[in-house]
N, C-alpha and C. Protein backbone atom coordinates (compact mmCIF):
# COMPACT_ATOMS: atom_id res chain seq x y z
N UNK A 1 0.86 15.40 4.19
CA UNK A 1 -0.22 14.73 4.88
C UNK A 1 -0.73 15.61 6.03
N UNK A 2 0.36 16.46 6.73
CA UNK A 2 -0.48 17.18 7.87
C UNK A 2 -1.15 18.09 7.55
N UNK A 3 -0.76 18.74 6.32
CA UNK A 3 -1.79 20.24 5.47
C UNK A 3 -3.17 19.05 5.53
N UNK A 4 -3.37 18.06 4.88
CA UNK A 4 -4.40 17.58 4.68
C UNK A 4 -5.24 17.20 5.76
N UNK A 5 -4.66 16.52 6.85
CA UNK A 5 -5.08 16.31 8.07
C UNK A 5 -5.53 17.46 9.15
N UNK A 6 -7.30 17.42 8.74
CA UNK A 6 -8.12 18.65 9.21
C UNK A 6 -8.73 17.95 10.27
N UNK A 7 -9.37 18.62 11.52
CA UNK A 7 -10.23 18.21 12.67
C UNK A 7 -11.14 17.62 11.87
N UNK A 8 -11.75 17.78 10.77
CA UNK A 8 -13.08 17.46 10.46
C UNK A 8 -12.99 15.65 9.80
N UNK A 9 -11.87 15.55 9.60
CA UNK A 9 -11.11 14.48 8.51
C UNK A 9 -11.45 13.44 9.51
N UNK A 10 -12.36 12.72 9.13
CA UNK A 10 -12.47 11.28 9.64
C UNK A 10 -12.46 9.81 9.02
N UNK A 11 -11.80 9.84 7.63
CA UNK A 11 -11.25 8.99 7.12
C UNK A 11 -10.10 9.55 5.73
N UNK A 12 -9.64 8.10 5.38
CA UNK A 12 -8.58 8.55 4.00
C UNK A 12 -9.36 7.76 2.68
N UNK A 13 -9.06 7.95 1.74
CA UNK A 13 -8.71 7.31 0.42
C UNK A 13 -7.35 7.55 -0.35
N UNK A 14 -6.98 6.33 -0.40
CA UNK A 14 -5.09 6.07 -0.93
C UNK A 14 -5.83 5.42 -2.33
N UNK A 15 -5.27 6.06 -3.20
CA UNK A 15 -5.83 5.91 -4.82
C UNK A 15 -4.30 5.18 -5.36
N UNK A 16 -4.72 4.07 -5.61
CA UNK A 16 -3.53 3.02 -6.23
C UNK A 16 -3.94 2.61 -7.60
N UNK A 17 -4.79 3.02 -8.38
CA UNK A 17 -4.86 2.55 -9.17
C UNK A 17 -4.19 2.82 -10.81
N UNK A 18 -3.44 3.70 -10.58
CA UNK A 18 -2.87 4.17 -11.51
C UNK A 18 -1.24 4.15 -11.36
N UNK A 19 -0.32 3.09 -10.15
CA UNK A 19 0.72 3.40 -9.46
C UNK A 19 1.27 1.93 -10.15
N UNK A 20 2.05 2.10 -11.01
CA UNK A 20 2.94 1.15 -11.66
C UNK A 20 3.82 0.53 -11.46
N UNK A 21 4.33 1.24 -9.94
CA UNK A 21 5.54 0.88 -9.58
C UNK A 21 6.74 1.75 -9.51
N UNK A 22 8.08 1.24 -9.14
CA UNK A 22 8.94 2.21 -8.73
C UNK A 22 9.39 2.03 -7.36
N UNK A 23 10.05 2.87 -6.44
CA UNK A 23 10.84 2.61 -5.56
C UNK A 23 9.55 2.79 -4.36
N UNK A 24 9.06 1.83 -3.43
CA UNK A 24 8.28 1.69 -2.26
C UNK A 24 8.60 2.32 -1.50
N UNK A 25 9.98 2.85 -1.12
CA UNK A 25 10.11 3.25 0.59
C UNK A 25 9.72 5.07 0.41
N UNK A 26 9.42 5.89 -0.87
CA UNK A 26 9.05 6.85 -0.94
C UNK A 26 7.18 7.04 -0.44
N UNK A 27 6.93 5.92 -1.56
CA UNK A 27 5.72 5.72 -1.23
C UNK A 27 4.81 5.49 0.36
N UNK A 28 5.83 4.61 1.06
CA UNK A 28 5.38 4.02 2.31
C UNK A 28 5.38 5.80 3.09
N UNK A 29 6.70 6.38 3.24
CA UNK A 29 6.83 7.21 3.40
C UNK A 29 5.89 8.38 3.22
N UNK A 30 4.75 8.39 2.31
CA UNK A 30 4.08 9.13 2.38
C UNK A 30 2.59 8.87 3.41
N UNK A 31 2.09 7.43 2.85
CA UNK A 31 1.27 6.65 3.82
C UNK A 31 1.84 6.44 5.13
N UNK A 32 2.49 6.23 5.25
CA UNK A 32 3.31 6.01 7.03
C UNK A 32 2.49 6.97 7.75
N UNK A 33 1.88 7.98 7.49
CA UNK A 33 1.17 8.66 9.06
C UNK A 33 -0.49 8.08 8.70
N UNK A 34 -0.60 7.43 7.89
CA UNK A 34 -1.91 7.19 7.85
C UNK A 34 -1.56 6.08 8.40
N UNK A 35 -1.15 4.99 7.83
CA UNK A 35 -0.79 3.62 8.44
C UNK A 35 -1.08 3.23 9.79
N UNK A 36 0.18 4.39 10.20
CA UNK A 36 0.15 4.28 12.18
C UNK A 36 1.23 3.15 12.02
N UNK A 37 2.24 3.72 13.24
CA UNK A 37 3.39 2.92 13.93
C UNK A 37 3.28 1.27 14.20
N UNK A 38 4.27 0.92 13.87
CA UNK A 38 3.99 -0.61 13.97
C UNK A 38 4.80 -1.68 12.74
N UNK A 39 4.50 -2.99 12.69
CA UNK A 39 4.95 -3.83 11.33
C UNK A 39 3.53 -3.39 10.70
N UNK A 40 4.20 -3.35 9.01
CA UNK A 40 3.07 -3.07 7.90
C UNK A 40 3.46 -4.32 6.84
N UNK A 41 4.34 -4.96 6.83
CA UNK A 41 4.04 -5.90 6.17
C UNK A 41 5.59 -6.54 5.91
N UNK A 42 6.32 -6.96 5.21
CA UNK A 42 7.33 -8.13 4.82
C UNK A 42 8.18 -8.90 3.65
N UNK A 43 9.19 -8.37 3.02
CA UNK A 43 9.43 -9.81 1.78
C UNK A 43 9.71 -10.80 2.84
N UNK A 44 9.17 -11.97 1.90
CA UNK A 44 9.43 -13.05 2.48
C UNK A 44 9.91 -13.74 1.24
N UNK A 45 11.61 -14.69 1.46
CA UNK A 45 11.89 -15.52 0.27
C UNK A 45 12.04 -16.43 0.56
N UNK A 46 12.17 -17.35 -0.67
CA UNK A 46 12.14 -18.88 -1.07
C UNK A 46 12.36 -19.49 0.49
N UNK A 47 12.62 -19.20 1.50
CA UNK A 47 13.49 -20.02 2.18
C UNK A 47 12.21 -19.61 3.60
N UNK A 48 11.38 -19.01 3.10
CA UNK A 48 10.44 -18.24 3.94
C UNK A 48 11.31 -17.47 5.23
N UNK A 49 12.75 -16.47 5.19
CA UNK A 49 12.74 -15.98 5.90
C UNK A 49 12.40 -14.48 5.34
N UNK A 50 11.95 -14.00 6.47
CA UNK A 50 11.31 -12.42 6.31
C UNK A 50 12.05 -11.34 6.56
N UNK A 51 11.85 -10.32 5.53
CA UNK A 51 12.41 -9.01 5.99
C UNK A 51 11.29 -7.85 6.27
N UNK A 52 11.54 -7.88 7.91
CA UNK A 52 9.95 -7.00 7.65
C UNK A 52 10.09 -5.16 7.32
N UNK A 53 8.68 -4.44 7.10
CA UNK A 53 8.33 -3.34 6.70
C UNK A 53 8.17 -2.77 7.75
N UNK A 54 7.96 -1.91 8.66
CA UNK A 54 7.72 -1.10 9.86
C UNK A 54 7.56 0.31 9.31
N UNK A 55 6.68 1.12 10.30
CA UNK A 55 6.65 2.56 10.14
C UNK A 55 6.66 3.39 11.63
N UNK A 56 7.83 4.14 11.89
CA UNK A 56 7.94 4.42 13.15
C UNK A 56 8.29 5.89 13.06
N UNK A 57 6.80 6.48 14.05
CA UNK A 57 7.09 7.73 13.60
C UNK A 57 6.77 8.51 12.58
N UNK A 58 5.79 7.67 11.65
CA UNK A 58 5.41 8.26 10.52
C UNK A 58 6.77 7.56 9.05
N UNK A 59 7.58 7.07 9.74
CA UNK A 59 8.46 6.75 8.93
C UNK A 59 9.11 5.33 8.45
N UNK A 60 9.11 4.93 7.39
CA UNK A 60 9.09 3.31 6.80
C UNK A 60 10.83 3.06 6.97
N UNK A 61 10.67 1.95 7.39
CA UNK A 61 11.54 0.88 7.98
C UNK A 61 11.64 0.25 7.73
N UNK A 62 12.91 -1.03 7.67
CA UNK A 62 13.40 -2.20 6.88
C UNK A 62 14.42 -2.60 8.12
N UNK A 63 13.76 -3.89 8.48
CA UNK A 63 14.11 -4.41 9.86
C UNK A 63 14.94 -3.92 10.81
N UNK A 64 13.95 -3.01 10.80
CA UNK A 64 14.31 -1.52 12.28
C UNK A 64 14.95 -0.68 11.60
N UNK A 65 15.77 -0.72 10.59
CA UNK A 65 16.80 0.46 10.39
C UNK A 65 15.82 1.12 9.08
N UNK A 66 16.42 2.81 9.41
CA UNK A 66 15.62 3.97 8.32
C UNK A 66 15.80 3.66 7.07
N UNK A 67 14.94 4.08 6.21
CA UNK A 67 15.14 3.83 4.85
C UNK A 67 15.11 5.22 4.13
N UNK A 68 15.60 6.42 5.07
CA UNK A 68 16.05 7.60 4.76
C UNK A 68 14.98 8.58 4.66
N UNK A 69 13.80 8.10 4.85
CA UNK A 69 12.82 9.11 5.36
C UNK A 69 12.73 9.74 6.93
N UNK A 70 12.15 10.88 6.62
CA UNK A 70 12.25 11.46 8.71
C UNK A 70 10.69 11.58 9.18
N UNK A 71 10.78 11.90 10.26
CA UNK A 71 9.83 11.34 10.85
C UNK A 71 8.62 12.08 10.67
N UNK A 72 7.16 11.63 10.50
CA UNK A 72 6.11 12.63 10.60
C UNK A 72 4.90 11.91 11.13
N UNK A 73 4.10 13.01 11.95
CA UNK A 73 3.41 12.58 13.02
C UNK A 73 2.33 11.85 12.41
N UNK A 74 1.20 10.87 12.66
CA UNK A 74 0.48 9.86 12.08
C UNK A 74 -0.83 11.08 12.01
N UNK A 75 -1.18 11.17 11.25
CA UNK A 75 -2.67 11.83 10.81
C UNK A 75 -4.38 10.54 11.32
N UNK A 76 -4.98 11.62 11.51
CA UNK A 76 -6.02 10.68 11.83
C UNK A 76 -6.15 9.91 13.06
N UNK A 77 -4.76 9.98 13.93
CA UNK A 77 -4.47 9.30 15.00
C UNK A 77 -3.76 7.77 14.58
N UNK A 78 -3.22 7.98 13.53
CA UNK A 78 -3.18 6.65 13.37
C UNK A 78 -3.87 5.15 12.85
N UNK A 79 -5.23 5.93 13.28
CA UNK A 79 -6.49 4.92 13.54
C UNK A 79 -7.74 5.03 12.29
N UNK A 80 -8.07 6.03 11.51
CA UNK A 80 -8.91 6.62 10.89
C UNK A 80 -9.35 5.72 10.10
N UNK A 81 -10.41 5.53 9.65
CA UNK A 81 -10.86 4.22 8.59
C UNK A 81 -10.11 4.85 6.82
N UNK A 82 -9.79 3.74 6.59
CA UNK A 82 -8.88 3.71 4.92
C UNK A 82 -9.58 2.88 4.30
N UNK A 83 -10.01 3.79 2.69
CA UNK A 83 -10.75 3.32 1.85
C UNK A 83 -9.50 3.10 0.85
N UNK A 84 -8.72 1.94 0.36
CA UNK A 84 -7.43 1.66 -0.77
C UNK A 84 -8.16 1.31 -2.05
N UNK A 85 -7.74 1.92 -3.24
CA UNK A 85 -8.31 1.63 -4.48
C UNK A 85 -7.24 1.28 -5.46
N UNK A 86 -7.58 -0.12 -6.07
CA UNK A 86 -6.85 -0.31 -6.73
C UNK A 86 -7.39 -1.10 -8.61
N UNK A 87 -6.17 -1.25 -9.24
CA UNK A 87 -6.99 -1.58 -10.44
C UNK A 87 -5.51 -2.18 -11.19
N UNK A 88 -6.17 -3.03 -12.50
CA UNK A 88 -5.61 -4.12 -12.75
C UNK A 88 -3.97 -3.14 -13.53
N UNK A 89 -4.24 -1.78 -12.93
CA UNK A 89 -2.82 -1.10 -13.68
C UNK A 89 -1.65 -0.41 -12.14
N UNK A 90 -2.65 -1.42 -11.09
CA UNK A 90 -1.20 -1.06 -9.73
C UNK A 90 -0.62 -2.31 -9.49
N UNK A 91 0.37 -1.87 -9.38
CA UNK A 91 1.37 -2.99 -10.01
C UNK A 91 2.88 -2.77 -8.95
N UNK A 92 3.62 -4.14 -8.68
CA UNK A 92 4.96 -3.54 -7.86
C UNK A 92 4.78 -3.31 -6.47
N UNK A 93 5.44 -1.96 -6.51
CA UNK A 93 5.74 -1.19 -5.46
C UNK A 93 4.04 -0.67 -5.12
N UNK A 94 3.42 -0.53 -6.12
CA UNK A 94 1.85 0.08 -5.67
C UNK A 94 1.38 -0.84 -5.36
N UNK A 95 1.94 -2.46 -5.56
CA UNK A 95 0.87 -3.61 -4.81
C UNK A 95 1.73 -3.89 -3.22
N UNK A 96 3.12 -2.81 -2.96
CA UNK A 96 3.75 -3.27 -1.77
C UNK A 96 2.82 -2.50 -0.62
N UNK A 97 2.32 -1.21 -1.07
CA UNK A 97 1.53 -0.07 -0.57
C UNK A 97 0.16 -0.92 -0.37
N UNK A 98 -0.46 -1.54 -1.19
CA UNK A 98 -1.53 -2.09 -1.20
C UNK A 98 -1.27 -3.40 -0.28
N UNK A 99 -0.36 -4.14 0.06
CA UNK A 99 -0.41 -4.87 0.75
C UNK A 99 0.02 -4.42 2.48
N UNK A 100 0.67 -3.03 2.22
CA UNK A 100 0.77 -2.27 3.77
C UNK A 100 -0.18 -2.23 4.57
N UNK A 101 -1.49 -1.96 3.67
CA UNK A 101 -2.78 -1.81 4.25
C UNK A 101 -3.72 -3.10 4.39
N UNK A 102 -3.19 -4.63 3.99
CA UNK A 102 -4.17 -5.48 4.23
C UNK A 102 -3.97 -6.00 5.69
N UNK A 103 -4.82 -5.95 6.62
CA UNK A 103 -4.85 -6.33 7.63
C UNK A 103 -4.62 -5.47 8.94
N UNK A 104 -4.83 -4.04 8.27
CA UNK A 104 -4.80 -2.54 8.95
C UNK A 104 -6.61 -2.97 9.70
N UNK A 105 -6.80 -2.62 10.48
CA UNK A 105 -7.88 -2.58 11.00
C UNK A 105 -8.72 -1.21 10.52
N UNK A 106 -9.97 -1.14 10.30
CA UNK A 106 -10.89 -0.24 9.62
C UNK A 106 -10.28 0.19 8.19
N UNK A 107 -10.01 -0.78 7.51
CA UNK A 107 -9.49 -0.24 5.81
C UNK A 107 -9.76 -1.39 5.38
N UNK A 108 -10.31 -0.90 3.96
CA UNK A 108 -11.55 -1.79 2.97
C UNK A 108 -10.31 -1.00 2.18
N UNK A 109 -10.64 -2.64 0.72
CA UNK A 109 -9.95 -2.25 -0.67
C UNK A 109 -11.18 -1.87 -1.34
N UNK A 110 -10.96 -1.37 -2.97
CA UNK A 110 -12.01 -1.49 -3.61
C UNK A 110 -11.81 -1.11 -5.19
N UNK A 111 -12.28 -2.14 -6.53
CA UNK A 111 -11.68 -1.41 -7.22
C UNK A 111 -11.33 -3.45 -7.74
N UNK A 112 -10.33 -2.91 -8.79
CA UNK A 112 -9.93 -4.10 -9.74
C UNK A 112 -8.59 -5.22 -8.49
N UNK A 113 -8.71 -6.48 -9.54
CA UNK A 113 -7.48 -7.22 -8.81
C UNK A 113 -6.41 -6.14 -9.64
N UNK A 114 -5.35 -6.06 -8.59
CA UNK A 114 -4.03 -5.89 -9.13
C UNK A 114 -2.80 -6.54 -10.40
N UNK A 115 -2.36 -5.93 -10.82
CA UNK A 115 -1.18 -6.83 -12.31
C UNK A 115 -0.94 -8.11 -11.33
N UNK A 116 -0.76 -8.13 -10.67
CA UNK A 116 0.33 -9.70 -9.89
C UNK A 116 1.50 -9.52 -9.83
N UNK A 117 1.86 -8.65 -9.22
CA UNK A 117 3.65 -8.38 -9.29
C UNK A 117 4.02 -8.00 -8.21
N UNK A 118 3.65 -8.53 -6.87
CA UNK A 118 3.83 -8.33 -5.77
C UNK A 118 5.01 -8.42 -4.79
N UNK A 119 6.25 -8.41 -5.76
CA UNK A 119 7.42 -9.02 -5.37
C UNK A 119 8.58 -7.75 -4.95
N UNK A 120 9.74 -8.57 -4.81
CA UNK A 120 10.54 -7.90 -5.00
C UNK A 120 11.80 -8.21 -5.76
N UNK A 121 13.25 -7.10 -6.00
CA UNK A 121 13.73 -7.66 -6.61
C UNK A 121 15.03 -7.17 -6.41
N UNK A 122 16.58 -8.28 -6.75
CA UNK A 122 17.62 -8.15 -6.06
C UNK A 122 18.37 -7.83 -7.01
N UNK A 123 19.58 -6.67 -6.84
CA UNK A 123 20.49 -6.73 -7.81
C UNK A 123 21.39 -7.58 -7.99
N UNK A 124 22.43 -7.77 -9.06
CA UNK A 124 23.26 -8.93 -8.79
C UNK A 124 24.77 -8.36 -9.95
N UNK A 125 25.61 -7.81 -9.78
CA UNK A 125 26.78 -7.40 -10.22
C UNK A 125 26.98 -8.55 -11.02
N UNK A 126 26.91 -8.32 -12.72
CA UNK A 126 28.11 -9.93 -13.07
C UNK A 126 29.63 -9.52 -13.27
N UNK A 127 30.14 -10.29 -13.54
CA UNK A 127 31.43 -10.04 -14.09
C UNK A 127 31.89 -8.55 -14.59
N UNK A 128 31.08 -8.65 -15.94
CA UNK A 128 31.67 -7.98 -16.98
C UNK A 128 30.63 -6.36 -16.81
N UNK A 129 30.32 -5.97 -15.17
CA UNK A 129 30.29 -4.93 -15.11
C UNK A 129 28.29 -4.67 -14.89
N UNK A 130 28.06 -5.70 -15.42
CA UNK A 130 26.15 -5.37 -16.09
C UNK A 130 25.33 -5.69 -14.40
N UNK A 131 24.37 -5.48 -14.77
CA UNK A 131 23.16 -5.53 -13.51
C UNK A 131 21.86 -6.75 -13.78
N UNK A 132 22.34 -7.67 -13.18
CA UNK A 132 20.81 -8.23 -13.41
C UNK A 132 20.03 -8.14 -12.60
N UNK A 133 18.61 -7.82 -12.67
CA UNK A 133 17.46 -8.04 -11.05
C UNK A 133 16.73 -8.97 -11.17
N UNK A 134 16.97 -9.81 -10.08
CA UNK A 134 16.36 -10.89 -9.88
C UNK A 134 14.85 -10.54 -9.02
N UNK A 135 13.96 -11.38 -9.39
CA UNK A 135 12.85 -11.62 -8.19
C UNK A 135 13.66 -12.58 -6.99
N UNK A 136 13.52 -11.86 -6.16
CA UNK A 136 13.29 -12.80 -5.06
C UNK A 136 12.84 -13.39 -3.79
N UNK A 137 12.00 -12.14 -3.90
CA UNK A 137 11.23 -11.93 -3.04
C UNK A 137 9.69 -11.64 -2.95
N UNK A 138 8.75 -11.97 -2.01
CA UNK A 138 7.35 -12.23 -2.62
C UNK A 138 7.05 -11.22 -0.96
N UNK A 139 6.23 -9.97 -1.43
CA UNK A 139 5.30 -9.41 -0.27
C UNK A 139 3.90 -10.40 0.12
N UNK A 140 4.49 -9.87 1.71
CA UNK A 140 3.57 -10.38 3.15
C UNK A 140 2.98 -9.25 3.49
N UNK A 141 1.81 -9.37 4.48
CA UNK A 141 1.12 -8.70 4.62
C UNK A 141 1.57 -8.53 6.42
N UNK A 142 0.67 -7.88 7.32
CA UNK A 142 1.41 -7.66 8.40
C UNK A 142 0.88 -8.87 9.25
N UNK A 143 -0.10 -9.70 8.54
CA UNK A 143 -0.57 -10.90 9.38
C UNK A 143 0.23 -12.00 8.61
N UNK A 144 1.07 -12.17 7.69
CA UNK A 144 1.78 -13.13 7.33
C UNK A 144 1.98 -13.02 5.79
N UNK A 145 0.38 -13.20 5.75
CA UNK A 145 0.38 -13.71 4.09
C UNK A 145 0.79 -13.23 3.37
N UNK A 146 1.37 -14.25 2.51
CA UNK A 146 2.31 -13.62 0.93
C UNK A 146 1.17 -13.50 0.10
N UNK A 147 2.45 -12.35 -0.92
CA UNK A 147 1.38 -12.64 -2.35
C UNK A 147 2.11 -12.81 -3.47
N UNK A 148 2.03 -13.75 -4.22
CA UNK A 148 2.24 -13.83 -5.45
C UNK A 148 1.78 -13.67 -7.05
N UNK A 149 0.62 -13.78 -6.93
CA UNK A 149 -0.19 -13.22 -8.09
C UNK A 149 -1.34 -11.93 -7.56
N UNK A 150 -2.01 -11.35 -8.51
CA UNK A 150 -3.34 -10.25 -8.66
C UNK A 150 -3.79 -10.57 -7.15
N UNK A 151 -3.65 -8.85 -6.47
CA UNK A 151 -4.49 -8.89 -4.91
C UNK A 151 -5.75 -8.67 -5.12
N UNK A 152 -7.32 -9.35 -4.99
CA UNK A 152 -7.96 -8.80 -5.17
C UNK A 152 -8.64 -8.21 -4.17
N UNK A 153 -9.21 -7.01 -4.71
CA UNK A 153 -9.94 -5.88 -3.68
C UNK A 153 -11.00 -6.67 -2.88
N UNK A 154 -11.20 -6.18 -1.73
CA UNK A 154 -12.23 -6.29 -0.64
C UNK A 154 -13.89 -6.43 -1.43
N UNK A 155 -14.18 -5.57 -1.77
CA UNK A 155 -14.88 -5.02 -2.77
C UNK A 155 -15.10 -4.64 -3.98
N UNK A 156 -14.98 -5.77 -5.26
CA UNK A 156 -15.13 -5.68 -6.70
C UNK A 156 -15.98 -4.47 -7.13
N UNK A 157 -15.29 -3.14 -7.87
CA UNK A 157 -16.06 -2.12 -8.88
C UNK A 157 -15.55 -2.66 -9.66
N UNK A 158 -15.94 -2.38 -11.22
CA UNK A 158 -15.53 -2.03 -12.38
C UNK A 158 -14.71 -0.55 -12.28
N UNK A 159 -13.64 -0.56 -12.70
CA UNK A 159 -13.37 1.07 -12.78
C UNK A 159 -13.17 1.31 -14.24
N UNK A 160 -13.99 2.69 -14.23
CA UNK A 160 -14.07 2.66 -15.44
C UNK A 160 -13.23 4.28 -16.00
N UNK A 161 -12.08 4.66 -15.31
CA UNK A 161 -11.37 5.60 -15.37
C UNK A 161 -10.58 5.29 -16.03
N UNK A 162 -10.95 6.30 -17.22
CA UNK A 162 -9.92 6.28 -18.73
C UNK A 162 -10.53 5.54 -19.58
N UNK A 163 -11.42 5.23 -19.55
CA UNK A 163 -12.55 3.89 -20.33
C UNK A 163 -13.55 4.80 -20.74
N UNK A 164 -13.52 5.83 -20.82
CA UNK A 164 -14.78 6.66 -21.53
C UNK A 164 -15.92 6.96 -20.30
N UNK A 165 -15.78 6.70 -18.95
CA UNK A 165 -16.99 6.67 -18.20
C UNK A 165 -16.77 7.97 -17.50
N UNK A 166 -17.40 8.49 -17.54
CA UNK A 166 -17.84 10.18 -16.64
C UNK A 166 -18.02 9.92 -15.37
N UNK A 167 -18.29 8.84 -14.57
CA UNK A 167 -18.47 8.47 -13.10
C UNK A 167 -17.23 7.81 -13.24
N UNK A 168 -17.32 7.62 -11.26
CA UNK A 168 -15.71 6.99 -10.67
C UNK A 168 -16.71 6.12 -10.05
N UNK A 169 -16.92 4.80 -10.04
CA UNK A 169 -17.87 3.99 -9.03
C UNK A 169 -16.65 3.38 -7.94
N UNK A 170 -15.99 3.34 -8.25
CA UNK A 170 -14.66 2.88 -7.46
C UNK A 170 -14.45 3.69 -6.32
N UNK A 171 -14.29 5.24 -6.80
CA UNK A 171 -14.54 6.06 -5.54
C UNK A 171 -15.75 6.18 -5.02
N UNK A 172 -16.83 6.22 -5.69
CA UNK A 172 -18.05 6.39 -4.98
C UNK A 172 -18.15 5.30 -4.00
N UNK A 173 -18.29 4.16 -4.64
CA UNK A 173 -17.95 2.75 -3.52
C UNK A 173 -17.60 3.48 -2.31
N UNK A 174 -15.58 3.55 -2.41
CA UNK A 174 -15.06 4.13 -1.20
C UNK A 174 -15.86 4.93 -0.01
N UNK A 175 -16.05 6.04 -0.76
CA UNK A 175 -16.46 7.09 0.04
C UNK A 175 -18.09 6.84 0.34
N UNK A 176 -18.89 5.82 0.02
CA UNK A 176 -20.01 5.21 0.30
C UNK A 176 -20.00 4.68 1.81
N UNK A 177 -18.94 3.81 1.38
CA UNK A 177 -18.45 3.15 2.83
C UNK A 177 -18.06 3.71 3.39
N UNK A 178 -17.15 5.11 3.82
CA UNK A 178 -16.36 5.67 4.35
C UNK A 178 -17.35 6.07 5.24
N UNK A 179 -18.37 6.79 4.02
CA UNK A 179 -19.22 7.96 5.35
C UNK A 179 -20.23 6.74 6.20
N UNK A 180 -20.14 5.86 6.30
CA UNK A 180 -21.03 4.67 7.12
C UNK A 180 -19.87 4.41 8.35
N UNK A 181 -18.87 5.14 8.36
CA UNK A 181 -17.84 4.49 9.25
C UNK A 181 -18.21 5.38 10.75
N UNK A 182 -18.02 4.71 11.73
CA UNK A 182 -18.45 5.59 12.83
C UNK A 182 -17.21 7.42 12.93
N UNK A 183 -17.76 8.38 13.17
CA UNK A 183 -17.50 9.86 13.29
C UNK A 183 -17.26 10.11 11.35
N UNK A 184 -18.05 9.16 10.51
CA UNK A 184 -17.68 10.11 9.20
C UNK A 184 -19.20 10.37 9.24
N UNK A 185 -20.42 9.37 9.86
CA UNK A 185 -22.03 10.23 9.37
C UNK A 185 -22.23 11.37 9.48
């Protein structure tokens, strides 16, 4: 992120639409200097108590303690307007990323609702040695809200990437809006 982070750089685009899932705290870990320091969001279970998300330092957190990433300085100041794109194939851990950013101040979604799999999930040792993973947990956003089914974007495109279409309107969208953001004209 800091190779990328140029004087001239006055906003991001975080491309989720192709992110299936997989382990989040790598992911956060990469967004964490865009994000900026602070709570980014939460499981919250059945019982509505919360485990929150934090990024301190550039680095993602699980109620205060490291989740084995080190620290890197926030790009953009922290502050930079974020264009998030997503589509009905980010899913998981790419809807935990996608929910890091709802309620970030100057960041627009844009792009398809998400699979609906916004959760999380617990291991559980049985007996005879095996692993089951349970859901049990449903992502919050950093203002509260859970999600349980398809997040949908700020801003409905069609995306039509991998669908035969030679344009990205999804990014164009983005970066439409981006350069309207104050220091991108």
């Amino acid at each position: 992120m800091a190779k990328a982070n140029r004087p001239n750089t006055c906003g991001w685009v975080i491309d989720l639409r192709r992110n299936r899932g997989g382990n989040m705290w790598p992911m956060l870990a990469v967004v964490g200097p865009i994000l900026g320091d602070g709570d980014v969001g939460s499981f919250v279970d059945a019982d509505g108590k919360k485990t929150v998300w934090s990024i301190e330092k550039g680095s993602p957190r699980l109620d205060g303690e490291s989740t084995g990433w080190g620290t890197s300085p926030p790009v953009g100041g922290g502050s930079a307007p974020v264009a998030v794109l997503t589509s009905r194939s980010t899913a998981s851990s790419g809807e935990a990323v996608t929910v890091a950013f709802r309620g970030r101040p100057d960041t627009r979604s844009f792009g398809e609702d998400t699979t609906g799999v916004p959760t999380g999930n617990v291991q559980h040792r049985l007996s005879d040695r095996a692993i089951l993973n349970l859901t049990e947990v449903m992502d919050a956003d950093r203002t509260g809200r859970a999600y349980d089914s398809p997040i949908p974007p700020d801003q409905p495109v069609v995306d039509n990437l991998g669908r035969g279409g030679s344009r990205d309107p999804v990014l164009e969208a983005a970066t439409e809006w981006l350069s309207e953001q104050p220091g991108c004209a």
